[in-house]
C-alpha atoms as a PDB file:
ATOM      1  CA  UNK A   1       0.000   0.000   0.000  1.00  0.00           C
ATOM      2  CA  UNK A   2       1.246   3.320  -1.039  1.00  0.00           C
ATOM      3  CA  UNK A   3       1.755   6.207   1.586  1.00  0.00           C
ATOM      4  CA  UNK A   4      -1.288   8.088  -0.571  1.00  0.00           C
ATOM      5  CA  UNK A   5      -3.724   5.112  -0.048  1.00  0.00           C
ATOM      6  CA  UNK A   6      -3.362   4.750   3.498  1.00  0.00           C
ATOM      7  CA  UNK A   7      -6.008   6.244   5.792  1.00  0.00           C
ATOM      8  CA  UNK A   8      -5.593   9.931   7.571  1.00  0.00           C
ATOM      9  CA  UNK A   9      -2.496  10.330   4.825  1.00  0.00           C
ATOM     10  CA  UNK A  10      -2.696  12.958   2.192  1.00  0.00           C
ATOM     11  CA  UNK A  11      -0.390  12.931  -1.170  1.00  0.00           C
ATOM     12  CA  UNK A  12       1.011  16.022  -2.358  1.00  0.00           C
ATOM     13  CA  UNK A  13      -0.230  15.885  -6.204  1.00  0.00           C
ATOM     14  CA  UNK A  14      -3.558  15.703  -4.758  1.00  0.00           C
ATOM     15  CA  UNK A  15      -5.540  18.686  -5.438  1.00  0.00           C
ATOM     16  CA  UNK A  16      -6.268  21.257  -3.025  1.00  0.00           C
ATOM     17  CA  UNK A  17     -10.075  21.403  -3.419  1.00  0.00           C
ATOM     18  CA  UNK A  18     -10.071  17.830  -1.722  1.00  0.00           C
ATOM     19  CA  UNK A  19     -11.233  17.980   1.711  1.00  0.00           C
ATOM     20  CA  UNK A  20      -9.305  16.343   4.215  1.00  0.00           C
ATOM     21  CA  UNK A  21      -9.714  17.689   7.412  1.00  0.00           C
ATOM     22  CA  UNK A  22      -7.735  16.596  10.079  1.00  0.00           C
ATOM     23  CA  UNK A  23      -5.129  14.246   9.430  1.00  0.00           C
ATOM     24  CA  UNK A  24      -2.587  12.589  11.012  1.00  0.00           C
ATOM     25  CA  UNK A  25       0.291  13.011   8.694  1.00  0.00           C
ATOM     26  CA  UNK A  26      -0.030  14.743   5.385  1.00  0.00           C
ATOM     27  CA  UNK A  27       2.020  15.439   2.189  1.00  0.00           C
ATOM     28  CA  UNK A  28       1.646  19.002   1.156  1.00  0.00           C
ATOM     29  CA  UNK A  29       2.966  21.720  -1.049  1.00  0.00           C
ATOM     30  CA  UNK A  30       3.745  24.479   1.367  1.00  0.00           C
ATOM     31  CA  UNK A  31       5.733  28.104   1.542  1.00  0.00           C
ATOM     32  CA  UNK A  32       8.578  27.843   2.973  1.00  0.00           C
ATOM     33  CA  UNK A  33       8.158  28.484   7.159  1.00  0.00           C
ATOM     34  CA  UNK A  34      10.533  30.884   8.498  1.00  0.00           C
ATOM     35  CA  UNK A  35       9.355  29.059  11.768  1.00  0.00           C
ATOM     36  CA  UNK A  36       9.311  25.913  12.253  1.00  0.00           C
ATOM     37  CA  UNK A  37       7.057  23.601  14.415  1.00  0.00           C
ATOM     38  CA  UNK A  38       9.968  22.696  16.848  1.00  0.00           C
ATOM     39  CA  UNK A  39      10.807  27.039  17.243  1.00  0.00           C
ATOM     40  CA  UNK A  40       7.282  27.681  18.833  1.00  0.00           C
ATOM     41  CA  UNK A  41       7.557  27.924  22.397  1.00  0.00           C
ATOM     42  CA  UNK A  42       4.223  25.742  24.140  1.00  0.00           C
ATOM     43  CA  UNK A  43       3.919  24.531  27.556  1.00  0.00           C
ATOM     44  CA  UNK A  44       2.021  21.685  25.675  1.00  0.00           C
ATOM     45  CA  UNK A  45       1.744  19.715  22.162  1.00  0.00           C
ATOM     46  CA  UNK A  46       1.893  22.303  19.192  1.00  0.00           C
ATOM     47  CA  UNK A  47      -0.871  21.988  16.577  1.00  0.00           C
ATOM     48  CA  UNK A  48      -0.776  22.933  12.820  1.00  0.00           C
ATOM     49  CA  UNK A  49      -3.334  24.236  10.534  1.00  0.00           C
ATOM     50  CA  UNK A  50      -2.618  24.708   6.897  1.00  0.00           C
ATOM     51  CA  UNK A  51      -4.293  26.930   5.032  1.00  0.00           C
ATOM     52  CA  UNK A  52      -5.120  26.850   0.951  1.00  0.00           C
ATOM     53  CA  UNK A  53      -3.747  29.779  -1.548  1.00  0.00           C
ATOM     54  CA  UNK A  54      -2.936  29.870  -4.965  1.00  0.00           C
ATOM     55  CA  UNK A  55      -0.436  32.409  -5.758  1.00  0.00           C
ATOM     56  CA  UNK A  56      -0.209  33.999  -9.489  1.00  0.00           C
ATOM     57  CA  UNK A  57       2.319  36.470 -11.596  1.00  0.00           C
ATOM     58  CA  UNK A  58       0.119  38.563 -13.771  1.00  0.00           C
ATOM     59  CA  UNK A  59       0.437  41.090 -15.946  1.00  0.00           C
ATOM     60  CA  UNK A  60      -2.023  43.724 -17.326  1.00  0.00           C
ATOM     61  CA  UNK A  61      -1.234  45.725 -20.254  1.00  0.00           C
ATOM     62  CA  UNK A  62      -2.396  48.745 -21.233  1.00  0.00           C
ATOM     63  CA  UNK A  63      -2.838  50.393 -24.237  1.00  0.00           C
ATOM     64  CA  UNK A  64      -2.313  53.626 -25.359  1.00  0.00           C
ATOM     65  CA  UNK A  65      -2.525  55.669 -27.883  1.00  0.00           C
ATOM     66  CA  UNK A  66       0.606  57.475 -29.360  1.00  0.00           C
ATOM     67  CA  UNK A  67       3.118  55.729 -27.172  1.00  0.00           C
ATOM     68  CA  UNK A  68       4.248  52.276 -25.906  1.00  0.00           C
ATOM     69  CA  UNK A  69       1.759  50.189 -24.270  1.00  0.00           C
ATOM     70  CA  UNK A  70       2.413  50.080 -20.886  1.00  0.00           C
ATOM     71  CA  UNK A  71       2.457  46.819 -18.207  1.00  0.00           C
ATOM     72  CA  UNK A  72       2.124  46.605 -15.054  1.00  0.00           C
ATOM     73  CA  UNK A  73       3.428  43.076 -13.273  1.00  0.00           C
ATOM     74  CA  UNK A  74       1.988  42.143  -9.908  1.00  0.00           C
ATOM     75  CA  UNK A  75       1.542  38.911  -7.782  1.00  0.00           C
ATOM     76  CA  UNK A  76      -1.899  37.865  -6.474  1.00  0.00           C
ATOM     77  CA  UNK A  77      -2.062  35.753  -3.968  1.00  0.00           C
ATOM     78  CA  UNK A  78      -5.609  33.822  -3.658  1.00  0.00           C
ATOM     79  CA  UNK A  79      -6.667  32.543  -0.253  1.00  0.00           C
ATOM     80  CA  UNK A  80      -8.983  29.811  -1.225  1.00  0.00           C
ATOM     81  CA  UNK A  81     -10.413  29.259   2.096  1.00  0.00           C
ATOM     82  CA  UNK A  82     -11.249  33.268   2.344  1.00  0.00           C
ATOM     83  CA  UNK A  83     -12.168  33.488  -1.067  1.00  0.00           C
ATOM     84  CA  UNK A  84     -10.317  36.891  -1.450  1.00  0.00           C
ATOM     85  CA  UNK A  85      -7.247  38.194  -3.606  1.00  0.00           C
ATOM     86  CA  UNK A  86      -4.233  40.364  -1.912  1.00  0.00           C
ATOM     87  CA  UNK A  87      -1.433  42.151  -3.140  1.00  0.00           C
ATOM     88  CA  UNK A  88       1.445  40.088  -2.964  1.00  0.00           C
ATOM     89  CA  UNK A  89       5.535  41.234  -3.053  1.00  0.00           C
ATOM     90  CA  UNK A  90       6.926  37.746  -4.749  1.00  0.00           C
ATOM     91  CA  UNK A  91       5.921  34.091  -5.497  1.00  0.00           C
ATOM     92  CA  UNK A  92       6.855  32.751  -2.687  1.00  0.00           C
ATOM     93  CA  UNK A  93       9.166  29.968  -2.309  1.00  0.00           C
ATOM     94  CA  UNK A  94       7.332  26.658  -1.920  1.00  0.00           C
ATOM     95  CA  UNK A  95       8.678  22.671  -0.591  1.00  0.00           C
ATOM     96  CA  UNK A  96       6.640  19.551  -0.133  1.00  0.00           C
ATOM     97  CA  UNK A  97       6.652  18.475   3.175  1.00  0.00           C
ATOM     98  CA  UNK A  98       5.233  15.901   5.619  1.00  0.00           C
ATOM     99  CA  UNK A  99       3.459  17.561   8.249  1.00  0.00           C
ATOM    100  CA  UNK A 100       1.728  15.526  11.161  1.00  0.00           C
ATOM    101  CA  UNK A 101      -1.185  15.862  12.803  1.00  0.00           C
ATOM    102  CA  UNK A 102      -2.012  18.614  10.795  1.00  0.00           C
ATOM    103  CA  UNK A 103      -6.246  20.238   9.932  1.00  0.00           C
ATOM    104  CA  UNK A 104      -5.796  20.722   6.036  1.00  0.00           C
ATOM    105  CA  UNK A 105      -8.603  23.702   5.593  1.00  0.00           C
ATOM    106  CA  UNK A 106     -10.712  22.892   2.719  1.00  0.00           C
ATOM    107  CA  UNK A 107     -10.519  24.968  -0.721  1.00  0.00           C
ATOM    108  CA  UNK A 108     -14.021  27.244  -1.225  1.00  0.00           C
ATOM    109  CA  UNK A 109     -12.557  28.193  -4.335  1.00  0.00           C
ATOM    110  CA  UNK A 110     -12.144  25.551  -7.757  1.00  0.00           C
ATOM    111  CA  UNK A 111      -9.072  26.287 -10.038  1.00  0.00           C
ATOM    112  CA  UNK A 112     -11.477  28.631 -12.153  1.00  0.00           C
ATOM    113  CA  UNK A 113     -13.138  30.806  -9.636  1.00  0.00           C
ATOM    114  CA  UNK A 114      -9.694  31.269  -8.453  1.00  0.00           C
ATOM    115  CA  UNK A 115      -8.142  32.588 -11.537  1.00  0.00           C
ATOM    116  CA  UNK A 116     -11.225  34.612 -11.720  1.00  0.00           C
ATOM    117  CA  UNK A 117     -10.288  36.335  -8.230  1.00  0.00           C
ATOM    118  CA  UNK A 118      -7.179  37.021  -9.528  1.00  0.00           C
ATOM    119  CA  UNK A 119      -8.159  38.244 -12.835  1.00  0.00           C
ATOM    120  CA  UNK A 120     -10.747  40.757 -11.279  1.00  0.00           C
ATOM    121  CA  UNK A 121      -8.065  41.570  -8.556  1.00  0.00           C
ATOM    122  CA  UNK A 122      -5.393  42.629 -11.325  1.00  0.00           C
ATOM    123  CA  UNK A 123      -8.007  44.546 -13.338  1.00  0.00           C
ATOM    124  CA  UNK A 124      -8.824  46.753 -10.482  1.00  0.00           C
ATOM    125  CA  UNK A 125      -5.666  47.725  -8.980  1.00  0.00           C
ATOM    126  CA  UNK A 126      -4.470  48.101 -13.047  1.00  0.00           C
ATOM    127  CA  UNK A 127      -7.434  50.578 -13.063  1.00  0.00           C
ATOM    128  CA  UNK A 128      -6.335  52.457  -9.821  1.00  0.00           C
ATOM    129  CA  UNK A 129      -3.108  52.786 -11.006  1.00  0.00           C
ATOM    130  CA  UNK A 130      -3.272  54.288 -14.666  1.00  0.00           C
ATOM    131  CA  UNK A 131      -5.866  56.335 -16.484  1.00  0.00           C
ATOM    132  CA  UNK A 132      -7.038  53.354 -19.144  1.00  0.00           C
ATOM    133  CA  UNK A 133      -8.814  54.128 -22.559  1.00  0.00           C
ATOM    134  CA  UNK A 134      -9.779  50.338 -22.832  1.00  0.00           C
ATOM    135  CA  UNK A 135      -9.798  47.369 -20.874  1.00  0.00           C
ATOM    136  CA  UNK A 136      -6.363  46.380 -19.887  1.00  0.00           C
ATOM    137  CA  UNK A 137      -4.931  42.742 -21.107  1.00  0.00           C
ATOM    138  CA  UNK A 138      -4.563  40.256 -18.064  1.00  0.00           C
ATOM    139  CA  UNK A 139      -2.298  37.510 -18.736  1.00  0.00           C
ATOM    140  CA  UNK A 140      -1.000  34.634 -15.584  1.00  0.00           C
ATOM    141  CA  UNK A 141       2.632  33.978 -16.013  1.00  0.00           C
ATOM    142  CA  UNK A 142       2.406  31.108 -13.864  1.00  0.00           C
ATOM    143  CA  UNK A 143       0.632  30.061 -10.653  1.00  0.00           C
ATOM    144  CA  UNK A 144       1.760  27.831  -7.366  1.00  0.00           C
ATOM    145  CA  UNK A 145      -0.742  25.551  -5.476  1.00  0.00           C
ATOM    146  CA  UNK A 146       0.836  25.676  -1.607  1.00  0.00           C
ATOM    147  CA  UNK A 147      -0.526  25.989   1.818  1.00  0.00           C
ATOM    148  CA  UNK A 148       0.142  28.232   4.834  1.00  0.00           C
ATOM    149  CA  UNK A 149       0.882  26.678   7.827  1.00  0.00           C
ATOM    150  CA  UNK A 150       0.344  28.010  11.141  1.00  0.00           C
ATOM    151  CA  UNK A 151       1.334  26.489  14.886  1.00  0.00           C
ATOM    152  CA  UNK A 152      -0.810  26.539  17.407  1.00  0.00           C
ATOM    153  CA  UNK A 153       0.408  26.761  21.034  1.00  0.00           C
ATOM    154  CA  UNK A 154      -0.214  26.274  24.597  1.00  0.00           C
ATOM    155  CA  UNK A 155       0.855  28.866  26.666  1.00  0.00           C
ATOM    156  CA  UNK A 156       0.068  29.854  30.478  1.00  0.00           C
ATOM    157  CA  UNK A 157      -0.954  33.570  29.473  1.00  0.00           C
ATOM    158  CA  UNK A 158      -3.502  31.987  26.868  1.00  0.00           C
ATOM    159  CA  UNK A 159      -3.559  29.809  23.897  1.00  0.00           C
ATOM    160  CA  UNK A 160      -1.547  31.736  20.508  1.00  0.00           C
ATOM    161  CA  UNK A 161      -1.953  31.076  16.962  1.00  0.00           C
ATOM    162  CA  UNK A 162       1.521  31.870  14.986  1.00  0.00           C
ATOM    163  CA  UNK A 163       2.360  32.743  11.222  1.00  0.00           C
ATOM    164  CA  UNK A 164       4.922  30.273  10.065  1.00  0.00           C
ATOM    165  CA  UNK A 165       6.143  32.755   7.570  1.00  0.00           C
ATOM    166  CA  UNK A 166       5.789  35.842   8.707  1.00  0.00           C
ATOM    167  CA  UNK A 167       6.589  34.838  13.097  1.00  0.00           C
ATOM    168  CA  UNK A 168       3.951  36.977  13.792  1.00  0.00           C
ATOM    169  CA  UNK A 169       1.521  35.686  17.001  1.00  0.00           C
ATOM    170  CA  UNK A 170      -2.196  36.820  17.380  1.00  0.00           C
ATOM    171  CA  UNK A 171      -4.072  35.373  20.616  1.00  0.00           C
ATOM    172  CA  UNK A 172      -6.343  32.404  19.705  1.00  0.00           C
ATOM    173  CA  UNK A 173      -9.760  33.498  20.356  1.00  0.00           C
ATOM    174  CA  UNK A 174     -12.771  31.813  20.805  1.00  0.00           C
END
């Protein structure tokens, strides 16, 4: 039996619109943590969540009469749980990884309502950002399938939820 057929074990080719829930060891495509599970400080076990986004580089461009059609690159990053587009700096850099006891947040978004977040996402800011005489072009350079993770931890002042990539902590509210 493959590591993909076995029960409460998730393979990382599988899409991201399958639903897994919690599981007790998955394979996923995730950024890059600039903290890692064993950094958090907990006075007990820390959890993970990860969290579905599709990242995309797009470009709009504009035409315009009398001179050089202008574009305008950005990055949109997709949170498929959400369902919302952001402003992104870079594609982030991604690694599959095998993360244990782990809730895998289900996908609200398919691959085409996605793209159509991010189309409508670069269309507007394109619009805030020059003065257009027809619709701008959007084109998708590529786009990355990963997750976010994020630790959860014990602690005696209250239970924290922390930002693998960015190490920022919020309190874990109820």
């Amino acid at each position: 039996m493959t590591d993909a057929h076995r029960p409460g074990r998730r393979d990382a080719s599988a899409s991201l619109e399958d639903d897994c829930g919690r599981c007790e060891r998955a394979d996923l495509p995730v950024i890059s943590p600039t903290v890692t599970r064993g950094d958090v400080d907990s006075t007990g076990r820390v959890g993970a969540v990860a969290y579905p986004y599709r990242i995309y580089d797009a470009a709009a461009t504009v035409d315009r009469p009398l001179i050089a059609d202008r574009e305008i690159e950005y990055v949109v990053s997709v949170d498929r749980s959400r369902r919302l587009a952001v402003r992104a700096d870079t594609v982030p850099e991604t690694t599959d990884r095998t993360v244990d006891d782990v809730l895998v947040i289900p996908s609200e978004l398919s691959d085409d309502q996605s793209r159509e977040k991010a189309e409508d996402a670069v269309f507007n800011w394109t619009l805030r950002t020059v003065a257009v005489s027809s619709a701008p072009d959007v084109r998708f350079e590529r786009s990355v399938d990963a997750y976010k993770l994020y630790w959860l931890a014990s602690r005696p002042e209250g239970d924290v939820i922390v930002d693998s990539v960015r190490a920022t902590e919020s309190p874990l509210e109820d």
